[in-house]
Protein backbone atom coordinates (compact mmCIF):
# COMPACT_ATOMS: atom_id res chain seq x y z
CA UNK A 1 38.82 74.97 -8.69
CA UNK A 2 35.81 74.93 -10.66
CA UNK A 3 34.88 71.52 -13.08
CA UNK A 4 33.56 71.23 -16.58
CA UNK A 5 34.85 72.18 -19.56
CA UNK A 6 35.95 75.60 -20.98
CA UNK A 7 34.29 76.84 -24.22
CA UNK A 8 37.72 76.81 -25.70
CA UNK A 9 38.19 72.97 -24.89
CA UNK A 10 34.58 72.29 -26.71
CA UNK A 11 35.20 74.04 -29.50
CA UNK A 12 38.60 71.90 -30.30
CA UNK A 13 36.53 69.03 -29.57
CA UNK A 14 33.92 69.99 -32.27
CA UNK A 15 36.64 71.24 -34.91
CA UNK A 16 38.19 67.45 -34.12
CA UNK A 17 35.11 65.62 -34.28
CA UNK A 18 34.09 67.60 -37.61
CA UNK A 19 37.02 67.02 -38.97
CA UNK A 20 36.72 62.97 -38.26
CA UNK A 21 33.12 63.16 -40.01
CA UNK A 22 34.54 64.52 -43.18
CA UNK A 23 36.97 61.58 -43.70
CA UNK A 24 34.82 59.26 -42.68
CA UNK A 25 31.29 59.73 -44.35
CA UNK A 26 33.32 59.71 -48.01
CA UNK A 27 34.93 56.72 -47.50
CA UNK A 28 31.25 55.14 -46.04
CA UNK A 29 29.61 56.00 -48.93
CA UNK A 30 32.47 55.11 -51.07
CA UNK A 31 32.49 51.38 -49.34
CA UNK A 32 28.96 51.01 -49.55
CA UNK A 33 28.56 52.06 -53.22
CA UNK A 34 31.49 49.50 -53.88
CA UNK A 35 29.45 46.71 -52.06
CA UNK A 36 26.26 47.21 -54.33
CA UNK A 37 28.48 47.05 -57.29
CA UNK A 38 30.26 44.21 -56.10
CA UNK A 39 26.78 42.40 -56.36
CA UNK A 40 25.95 43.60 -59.48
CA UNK A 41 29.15 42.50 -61.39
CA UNK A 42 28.07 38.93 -59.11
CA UNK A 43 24.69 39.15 -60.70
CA UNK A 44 25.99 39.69 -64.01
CA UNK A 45 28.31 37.04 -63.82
CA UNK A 46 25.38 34.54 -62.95
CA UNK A 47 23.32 36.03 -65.71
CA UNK A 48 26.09 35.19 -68.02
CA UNK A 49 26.52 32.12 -67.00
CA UNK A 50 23.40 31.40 -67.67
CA UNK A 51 22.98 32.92 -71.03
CA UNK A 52 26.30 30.75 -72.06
CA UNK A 53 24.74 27.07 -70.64
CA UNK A 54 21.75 28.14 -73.28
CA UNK A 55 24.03 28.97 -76.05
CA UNK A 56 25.66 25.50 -75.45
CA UNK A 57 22.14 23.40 -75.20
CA UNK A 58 20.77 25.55 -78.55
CA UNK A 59 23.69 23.91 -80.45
CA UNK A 60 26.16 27.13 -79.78
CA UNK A 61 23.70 29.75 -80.96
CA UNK A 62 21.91 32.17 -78.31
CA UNK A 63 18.92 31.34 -80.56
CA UNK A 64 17.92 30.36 -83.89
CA UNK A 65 15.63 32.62 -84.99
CA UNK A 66 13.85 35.97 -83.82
CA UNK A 67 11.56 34.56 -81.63
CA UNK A 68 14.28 32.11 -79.80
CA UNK A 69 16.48 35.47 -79.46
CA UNK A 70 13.34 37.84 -78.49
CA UNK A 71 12.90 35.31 -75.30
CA UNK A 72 16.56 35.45 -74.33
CA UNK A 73 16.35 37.55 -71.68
CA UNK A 74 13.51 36.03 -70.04
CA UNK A 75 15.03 32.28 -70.12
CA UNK A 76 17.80 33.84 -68.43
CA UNK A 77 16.16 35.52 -65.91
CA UNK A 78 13.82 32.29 -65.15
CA UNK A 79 17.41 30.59 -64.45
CA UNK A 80 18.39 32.86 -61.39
CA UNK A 81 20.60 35.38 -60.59
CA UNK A 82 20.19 37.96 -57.82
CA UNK A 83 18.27 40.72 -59.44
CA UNK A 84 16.03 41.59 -57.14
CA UNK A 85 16.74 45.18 -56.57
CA UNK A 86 15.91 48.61 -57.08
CA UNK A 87 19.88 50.17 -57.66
CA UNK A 88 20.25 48.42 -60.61
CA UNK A 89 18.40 48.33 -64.06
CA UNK A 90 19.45 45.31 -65.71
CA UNK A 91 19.22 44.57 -69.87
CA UNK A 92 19.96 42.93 -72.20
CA UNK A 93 21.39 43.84 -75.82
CA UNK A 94 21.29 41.12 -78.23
CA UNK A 95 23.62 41.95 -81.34
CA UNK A 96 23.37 38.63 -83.06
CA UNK A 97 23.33 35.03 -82.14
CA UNK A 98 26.45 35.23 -80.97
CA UNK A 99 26.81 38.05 -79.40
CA UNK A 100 24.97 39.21 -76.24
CA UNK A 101 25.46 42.05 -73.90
CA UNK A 102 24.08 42.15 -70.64
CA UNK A 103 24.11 45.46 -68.64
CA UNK A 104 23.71 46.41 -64.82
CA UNK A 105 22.80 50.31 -64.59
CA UNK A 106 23.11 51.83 -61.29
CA UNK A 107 20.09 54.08 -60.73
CA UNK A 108 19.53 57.23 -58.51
CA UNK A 109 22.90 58.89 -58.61
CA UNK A 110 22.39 61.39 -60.89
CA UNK A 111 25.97 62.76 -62.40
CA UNK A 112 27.40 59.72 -60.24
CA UNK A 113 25.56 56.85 -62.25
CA UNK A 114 27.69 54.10 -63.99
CA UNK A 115 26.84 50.89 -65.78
CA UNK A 116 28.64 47.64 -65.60
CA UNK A 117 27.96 45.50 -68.85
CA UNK A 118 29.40 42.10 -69.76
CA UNK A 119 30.02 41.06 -73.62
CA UNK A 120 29.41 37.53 -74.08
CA UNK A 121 30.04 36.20 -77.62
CA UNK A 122 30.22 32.81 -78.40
CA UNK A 123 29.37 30.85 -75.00
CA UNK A 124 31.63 32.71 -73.01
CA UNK A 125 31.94 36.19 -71.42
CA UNK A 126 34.76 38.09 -73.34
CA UNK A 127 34.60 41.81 -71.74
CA UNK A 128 33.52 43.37 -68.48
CA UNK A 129 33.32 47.11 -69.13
CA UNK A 130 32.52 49.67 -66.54
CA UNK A 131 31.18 52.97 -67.87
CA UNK A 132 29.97 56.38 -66.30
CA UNK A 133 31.32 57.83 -62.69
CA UNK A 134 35.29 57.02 -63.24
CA UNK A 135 35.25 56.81 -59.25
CA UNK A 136 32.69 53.98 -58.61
CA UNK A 137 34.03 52.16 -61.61
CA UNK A 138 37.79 52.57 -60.44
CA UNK A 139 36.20 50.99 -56.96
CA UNK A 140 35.15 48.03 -58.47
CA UNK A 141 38.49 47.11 -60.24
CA UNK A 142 38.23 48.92 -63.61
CA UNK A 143 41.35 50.74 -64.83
CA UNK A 144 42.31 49.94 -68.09
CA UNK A 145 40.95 52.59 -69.99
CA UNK A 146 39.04 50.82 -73.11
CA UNK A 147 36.40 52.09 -75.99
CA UNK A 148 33.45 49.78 -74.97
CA UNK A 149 30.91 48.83 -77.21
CA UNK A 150 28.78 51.85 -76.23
CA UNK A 151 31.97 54.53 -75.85
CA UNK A 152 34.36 55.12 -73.72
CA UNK A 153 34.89 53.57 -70.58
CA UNK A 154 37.06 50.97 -68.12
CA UNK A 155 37.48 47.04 -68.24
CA UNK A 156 37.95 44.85 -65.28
């Protein structure tokens, strides 16, 4: 009897073990890309909070005039919040002084890119939107379909 394995028996093995590798590399990436999200809806969530403690201290305005509301984002950022990292873009749209958006755009996914954004208004955040890949923002917990401030989109 001779040992070792038959070309037929490797060849099931490969098919198998190819087979395993398709599932599994998805659902990787998936998980990972739901991790780095994940921090960016944290990091959003600490911007906010920060934003909101200035609205409160500036007598509930996010700033008085244009030069109190043109330094926004940089009070916020001098506050904390984890945004040290090259996936996400974040920004800041202020629509008045009482209304602030902050934004978290993931970057280098080409037709795969999505933005988280969180509408504060008034001292407190009102909206978490999700917009872009409908697979990434479905990861992170957005399903109710909503027209965001800046189109269509999902809200957590």
């Amino acid at each position: 009897m001779k040992k070792g394995f038959t070309l037929m028996e490797l060849l099931i093995v490969m098919v198998i073990v190819t087979i395993m590798v398709t599932i599994a590399v998805p659902k990787y990436k998936g998980a990972m890309e739901r991790g780095r999200g994940v921090q960016a809806v944290a990091s959003l969530g600490a911007l906010s909070d920060n934003l909101n403690a200035i609205y409160v201290m500036n007598g509930n305005t996010y700033g008085k005039n244009d030069s109190e509301l043109n330094n926004l984002p940089s009070r916020v950022m001098a506050l904390g919040g984890n945004t040290n990292t090259n996936l996400f873009n974040y920004n800041f749209d202020i629509r008045s002084s009482s209304m602030v958006i902050i934004y978290a755009a993931r970057q280098g996914l080409g037709d795969k890119s999505y933005t988280v954004s969180f509408l504060n208004q008034n001292g407190e955040v009102t909206h978490r939107f999700c917009m872009g890949y409908e697979t990434y923002c479905n990861l992170l917990g957005a399903s109710k379909v909503v027209t965001t401030p800046d189109g269509p989109g999902w809200e957590f």
